[in-house]
PDB file of N, CA and C in Angstrom:
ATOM      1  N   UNK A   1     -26.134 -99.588 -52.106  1.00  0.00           N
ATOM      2  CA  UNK A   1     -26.242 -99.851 -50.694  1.00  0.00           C
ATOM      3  C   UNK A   1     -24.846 -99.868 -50.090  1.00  0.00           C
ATOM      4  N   UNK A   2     -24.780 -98.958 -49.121  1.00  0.00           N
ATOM      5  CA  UNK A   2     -23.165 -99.010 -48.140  1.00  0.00           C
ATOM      6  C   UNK A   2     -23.419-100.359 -47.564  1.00  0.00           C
ATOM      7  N   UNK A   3     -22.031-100.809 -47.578  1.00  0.00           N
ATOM      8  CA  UNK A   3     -21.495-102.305 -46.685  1.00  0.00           C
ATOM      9  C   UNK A   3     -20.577-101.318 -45.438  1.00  0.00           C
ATOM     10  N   UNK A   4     -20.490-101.730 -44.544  1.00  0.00           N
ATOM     11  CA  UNK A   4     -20.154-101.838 -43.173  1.00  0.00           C
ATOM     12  C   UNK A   4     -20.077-102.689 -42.179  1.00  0.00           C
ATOM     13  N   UNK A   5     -18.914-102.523 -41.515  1.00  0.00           N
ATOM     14  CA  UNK A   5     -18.437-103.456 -40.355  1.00  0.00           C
ATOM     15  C   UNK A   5     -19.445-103.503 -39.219  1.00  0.00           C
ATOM     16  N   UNK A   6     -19.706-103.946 -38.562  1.00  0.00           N
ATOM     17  CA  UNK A   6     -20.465-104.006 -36.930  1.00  0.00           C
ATOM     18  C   UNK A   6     -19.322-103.068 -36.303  1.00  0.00           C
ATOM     19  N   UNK A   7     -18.722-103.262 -36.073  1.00  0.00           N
ATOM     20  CA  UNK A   7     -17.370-102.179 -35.710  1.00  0.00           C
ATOM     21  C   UNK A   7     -17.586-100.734 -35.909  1.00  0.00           C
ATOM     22  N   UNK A   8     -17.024-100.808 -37.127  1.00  0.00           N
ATOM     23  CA  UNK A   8     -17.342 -99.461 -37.797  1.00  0.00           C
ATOM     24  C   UNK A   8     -18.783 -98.322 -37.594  1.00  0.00           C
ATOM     25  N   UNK A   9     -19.812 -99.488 -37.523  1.00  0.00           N
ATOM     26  CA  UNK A   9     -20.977 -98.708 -36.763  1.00  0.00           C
ATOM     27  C   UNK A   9     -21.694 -98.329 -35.882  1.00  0.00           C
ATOM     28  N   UNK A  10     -20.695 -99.148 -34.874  1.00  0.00           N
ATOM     29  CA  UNK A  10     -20.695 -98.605 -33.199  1.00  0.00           C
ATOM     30  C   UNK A  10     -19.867 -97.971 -33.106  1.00  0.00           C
ATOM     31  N   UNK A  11     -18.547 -97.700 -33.480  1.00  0.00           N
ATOM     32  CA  UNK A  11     -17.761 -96.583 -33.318  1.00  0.00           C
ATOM     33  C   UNK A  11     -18.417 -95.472 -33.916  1.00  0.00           C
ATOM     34  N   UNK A  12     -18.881 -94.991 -35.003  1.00  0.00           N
ATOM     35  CA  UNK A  12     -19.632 -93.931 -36.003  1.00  0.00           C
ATOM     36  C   UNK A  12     -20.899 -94.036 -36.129  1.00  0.00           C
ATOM     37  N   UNK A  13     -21.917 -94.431 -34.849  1.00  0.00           N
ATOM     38  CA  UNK A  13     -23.418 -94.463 -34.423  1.00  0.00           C
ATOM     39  C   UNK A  13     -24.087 -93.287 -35.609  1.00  0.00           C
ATOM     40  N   UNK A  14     -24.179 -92.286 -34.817  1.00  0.00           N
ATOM     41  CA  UNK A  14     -24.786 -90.969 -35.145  1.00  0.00           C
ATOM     42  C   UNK A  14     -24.042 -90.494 -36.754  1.00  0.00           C
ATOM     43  N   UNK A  15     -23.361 -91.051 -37.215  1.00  0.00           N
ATOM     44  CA  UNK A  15     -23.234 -90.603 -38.815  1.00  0.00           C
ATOM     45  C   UNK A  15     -24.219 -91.721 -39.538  1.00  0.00           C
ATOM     46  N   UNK A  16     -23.825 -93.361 -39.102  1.00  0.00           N
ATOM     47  CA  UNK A  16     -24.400 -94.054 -39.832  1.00  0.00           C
ATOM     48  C   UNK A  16     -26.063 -93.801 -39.697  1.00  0.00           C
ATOM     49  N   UNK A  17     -26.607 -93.629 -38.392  1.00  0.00           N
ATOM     50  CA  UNK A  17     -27.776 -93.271 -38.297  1.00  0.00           C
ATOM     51  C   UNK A  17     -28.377 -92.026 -39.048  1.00  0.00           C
ATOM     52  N   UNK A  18     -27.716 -91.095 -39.175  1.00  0.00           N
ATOM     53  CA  UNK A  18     -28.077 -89.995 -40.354  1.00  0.00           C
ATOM     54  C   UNK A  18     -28.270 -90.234 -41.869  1.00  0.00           C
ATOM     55  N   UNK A  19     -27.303 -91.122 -41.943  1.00  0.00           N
ATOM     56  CA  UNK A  19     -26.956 -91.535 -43.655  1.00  0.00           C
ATOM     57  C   UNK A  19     -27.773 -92.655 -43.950  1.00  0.00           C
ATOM     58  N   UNK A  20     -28.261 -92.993 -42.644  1.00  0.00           N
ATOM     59  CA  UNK A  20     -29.613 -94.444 -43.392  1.00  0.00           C
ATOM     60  C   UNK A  20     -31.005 -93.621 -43.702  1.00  0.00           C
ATOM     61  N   UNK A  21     -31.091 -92.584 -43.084  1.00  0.00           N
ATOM     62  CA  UNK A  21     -32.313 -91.553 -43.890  1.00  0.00           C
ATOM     63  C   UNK A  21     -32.453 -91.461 -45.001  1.00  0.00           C
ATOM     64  N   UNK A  22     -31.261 -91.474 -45.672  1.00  0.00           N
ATOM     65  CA  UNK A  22     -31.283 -91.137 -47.483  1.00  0.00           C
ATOM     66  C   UNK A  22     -30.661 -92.616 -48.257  1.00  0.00           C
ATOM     67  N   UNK A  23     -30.232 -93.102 -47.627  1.00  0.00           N
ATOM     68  CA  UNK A  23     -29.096 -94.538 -48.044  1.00  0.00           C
ATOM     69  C   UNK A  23     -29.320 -96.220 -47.083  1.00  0.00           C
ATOM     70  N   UNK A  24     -29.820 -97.031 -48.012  1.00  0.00           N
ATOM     71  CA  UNK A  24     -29.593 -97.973 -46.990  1.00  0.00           C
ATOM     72  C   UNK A  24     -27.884 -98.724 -46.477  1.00  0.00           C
ATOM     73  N   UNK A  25     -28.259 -99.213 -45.634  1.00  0.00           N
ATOM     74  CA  UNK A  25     -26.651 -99.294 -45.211  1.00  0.00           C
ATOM     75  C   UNK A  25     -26.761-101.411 -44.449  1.00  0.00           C
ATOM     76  N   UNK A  26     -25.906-101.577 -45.218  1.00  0.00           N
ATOM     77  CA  UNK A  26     -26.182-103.196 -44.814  1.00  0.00           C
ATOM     78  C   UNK A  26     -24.629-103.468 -44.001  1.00  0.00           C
ATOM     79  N   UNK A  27     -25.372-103.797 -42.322  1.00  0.00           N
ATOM     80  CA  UNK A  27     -23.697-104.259 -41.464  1.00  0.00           C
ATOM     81  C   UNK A  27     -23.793-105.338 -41.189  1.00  0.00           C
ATOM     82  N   UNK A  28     -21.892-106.092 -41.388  1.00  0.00           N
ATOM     83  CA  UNK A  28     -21.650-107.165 -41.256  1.00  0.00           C
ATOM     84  C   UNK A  28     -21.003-107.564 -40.414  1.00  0.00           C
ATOM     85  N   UNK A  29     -20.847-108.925 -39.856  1.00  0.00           N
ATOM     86  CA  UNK A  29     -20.371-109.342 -38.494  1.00  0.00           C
ATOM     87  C   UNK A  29     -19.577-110.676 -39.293  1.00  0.00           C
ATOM     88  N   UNK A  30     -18.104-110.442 -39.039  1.00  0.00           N
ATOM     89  CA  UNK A  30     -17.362-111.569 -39.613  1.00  0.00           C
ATOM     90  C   UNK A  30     -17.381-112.140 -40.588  1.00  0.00           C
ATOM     91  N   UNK A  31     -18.083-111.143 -41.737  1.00  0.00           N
ATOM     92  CA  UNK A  31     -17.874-111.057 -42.640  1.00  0.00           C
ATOM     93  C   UNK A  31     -19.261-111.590 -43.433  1.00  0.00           C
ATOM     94  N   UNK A  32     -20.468-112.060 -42.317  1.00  0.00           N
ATOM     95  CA  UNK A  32     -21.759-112.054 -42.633  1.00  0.00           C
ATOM     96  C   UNK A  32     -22.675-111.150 -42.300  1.00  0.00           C
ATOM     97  N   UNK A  33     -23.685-111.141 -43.440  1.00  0.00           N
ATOM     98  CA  UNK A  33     -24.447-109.709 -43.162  1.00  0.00           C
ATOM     99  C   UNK A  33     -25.211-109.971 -42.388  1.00  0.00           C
ATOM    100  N   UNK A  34     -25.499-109.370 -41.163  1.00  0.00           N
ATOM    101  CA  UNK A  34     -26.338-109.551 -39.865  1.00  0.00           C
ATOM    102  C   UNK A  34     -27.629-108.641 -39.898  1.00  0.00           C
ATOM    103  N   UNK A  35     -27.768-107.536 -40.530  1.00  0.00           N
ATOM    104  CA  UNK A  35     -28.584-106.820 -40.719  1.00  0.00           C
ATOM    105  C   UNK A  35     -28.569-105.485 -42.039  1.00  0.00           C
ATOM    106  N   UNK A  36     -29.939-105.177 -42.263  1.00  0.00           N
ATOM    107  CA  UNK A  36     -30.072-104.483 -42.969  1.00  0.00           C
ATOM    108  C   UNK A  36     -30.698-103.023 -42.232  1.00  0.00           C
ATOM    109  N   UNK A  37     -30.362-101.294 -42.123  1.00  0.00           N
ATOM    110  CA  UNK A  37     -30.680-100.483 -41.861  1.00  0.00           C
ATOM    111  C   UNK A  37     -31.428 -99.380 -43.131  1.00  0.00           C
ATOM    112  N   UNK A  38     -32.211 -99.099 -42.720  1.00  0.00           N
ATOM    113  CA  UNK A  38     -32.867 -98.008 -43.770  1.00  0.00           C
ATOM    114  C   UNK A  38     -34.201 -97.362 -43.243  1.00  0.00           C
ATOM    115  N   UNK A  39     -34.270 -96.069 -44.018  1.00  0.00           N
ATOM    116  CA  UNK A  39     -35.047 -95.268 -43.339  1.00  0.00           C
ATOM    117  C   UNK A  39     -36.796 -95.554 -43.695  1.00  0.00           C
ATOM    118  N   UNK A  40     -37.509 -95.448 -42.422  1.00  0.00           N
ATOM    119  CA  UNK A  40     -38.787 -95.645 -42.166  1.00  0.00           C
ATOM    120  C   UNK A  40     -39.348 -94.841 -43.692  1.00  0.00           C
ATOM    121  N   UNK A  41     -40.420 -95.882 -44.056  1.00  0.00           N
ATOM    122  CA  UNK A  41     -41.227 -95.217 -44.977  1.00  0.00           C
ATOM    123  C   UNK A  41     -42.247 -94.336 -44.774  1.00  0.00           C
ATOM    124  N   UNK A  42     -42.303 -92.902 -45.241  1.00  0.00           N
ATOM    125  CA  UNK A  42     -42.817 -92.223 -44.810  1.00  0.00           C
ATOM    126  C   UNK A  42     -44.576 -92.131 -45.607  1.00  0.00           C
ATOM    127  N   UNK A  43     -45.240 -92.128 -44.255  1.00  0.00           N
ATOM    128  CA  UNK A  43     -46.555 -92.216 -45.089  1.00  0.00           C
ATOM    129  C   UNK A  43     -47.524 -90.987 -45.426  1.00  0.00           C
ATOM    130  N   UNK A  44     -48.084 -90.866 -46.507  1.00  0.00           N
ATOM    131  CA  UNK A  44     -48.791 -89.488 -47.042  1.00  0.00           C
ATOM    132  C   UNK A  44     -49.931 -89.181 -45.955  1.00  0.00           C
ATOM    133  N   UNK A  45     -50.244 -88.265 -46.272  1.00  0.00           N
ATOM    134  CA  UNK A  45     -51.588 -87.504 -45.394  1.00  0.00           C
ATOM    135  C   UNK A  45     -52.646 -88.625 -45.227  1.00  0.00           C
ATOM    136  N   UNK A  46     -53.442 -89.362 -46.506  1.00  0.00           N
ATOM    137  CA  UNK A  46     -54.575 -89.990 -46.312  1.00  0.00           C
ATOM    138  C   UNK A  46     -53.988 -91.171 -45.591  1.00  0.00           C
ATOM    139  N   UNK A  47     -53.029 -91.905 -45.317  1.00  0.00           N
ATOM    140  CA  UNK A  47     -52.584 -92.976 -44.752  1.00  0.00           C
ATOM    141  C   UNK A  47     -52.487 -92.774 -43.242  1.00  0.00           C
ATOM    142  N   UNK A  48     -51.765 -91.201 -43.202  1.00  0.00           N
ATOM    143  CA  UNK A  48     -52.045 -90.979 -41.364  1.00  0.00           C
ATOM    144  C   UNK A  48     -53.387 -90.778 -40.591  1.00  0.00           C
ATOM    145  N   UNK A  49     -54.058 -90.253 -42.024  1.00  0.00           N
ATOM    146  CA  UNK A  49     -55.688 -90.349 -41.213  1.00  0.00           C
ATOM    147  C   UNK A  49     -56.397 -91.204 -41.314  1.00  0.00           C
ATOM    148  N   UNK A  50     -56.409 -92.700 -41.930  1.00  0.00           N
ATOM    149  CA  UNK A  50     -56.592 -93.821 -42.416  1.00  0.00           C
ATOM    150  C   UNK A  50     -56.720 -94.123 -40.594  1.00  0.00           C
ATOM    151  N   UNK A  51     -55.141 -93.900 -40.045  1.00  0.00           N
ATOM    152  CA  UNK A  51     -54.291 -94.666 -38.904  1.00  0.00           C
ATOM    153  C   UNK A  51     -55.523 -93.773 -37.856  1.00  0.00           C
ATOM    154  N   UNK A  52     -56.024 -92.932 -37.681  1.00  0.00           N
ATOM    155  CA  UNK A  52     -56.267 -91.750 -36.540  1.00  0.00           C
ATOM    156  C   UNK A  52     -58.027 -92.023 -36.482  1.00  0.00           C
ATOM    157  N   UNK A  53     -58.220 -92.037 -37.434  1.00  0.00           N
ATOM    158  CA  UNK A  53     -60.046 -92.983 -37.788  1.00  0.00           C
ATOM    159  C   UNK A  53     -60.677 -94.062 -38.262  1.00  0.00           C
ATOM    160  N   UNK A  54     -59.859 -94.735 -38.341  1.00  0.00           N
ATOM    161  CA  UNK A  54     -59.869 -96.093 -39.091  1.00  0.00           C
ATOM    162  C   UNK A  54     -59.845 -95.875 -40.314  1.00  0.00           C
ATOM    163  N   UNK A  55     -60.158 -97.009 -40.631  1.00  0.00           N
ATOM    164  CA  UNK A  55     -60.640 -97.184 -42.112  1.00  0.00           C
ATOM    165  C   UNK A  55     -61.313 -96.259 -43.053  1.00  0.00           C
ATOM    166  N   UNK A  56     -61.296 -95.578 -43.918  1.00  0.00           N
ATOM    167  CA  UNK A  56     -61.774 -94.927 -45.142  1.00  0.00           C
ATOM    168  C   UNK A  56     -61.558 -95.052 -46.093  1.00  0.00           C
ATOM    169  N   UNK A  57     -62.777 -94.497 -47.106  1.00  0.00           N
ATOM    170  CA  UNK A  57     -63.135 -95.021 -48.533  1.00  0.00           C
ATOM    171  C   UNK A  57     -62.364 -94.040 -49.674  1.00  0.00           C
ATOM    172  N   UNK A  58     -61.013 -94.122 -49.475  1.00  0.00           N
ATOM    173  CA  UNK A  58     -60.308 -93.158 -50.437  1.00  0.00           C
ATOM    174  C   UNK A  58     -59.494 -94.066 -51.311  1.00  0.00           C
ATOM    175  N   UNK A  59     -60.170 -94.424 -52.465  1.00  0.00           N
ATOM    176  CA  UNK A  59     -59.377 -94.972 -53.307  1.00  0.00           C
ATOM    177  C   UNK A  59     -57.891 -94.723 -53.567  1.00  0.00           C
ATOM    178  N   UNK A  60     -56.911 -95.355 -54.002  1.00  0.00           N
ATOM    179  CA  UNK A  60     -55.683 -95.634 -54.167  1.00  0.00           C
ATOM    180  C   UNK A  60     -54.944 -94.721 -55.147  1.00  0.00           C
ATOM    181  N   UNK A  61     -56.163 -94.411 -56.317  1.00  0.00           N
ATOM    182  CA  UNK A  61     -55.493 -93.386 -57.064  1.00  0.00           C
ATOM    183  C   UNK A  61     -56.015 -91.895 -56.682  1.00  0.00           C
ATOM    184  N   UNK A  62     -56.546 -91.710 -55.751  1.00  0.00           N
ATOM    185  CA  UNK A  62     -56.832 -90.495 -55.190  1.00  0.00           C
ATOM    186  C   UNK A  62     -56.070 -89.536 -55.238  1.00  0.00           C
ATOM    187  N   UNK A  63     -56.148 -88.383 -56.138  1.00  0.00           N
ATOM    188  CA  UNK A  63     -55.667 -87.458 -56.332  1.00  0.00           C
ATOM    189  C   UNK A  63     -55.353 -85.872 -56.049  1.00  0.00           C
ATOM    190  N   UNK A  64     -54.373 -85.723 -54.898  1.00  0.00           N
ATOM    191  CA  UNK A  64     -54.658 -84.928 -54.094  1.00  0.00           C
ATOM    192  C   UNK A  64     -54.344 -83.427 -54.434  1.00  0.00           C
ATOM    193  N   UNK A  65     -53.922 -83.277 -55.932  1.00  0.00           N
ATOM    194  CA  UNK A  65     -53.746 -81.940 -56.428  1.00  0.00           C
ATOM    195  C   UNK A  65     -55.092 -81.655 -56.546  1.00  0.00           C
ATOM    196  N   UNK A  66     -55.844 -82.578 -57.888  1.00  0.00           N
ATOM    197  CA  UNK A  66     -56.939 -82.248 -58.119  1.00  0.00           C
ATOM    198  C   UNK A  66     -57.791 -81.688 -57.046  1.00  0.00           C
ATOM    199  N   UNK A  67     -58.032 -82.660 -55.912  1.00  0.00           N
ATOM    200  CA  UNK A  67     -59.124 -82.454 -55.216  1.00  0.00           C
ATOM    201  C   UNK A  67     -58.871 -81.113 -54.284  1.00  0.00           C
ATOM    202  N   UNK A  68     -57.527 -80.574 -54.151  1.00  0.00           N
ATOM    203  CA  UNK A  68     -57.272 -79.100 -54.174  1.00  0.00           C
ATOM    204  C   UNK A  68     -57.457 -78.065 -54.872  1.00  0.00           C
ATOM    205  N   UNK A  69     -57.547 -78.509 -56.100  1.00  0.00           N
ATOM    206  CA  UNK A  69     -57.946 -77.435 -57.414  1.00  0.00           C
ATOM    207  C   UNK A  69     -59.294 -77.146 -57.210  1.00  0.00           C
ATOM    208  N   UNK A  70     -59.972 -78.353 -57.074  1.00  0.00           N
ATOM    209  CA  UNK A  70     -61.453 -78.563 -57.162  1.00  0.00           C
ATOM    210  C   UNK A  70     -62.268 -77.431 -56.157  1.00  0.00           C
ATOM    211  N   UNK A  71     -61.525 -77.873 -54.438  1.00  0.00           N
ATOM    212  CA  UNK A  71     -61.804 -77.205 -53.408  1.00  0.00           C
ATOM    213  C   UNK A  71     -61.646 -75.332 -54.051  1.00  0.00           C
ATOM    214  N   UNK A  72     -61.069 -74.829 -54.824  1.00  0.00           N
ATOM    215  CA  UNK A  72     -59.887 -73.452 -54.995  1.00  0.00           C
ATOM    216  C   UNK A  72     -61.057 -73.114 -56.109  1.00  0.00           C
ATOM    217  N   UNK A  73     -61.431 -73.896 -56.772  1.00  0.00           N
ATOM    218  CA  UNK A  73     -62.438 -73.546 -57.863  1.00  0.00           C
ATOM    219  C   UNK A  73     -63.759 -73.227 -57.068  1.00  0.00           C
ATOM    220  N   UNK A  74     -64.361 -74.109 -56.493  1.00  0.00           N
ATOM    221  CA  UNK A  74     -65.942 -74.615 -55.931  1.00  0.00           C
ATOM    222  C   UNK A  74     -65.793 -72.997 -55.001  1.00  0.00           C
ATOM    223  N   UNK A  75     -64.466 -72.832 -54.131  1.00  0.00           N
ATOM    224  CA  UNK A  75     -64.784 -71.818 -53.648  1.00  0.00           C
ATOM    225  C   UNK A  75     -64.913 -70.017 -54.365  1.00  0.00           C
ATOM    226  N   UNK A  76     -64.235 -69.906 -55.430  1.00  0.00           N
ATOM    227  CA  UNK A  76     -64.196 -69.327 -56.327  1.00  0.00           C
ATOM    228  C   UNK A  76     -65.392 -68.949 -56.966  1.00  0.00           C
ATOM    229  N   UNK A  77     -66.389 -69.778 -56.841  1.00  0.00           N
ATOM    230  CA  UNK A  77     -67.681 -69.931 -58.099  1.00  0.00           C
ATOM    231  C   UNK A  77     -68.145 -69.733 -56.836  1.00  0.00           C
ATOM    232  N   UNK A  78     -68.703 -70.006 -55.728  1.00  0.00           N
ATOM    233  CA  UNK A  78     -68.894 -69.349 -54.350  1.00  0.00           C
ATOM    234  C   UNK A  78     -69.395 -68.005 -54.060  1.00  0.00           C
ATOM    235  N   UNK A  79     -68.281 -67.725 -54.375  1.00  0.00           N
ATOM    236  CA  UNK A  79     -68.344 -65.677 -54.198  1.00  0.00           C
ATOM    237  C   UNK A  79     -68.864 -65.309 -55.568  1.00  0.00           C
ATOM    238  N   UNK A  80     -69.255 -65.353 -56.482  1.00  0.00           N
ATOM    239  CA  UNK A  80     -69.802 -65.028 -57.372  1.00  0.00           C
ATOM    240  C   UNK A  80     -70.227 -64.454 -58.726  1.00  0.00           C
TER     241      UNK A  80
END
């Protein structure tokens, strides 16, 4: 984790804001840490549609290669 001044990260906004995407970055004010920065956790497909329809019954270990294979097969055996 980068340490940084309060200083240092109002003068250099737009770098520190880039570099908390990949790195968290903890700034300090007089030599106490006032805050912690880091990048939003990004959420998978079934979690954004979780958010867009509520609630659904997709278990946790839901496996989203498989159930692509599955779809690639089922259509496969399809045509004939």
């Amino acid at each position: 984790m980068l340490q940084i001044t309060a200083t240092e990260f109002k003068t250099n906004f737009g770098k520190y804001l880039a570099l908390a995407e990949t790195e968290d970055i903890r700034i300090t004010k007089n030599g106490k840490s006032v805050v912690k920065l880091s990048a939003e956790k990004k959420k998978n497909w079934v979690d954004e549609l979780r958010e867009i329809i509520g609630d659904i019954s997709v278990s946790d270990d839901f496996d989203e290669k498989e159930f692509e294979m599955n779809r690639v097969v089922e259509k496969y055996e399809s045509l004939g």
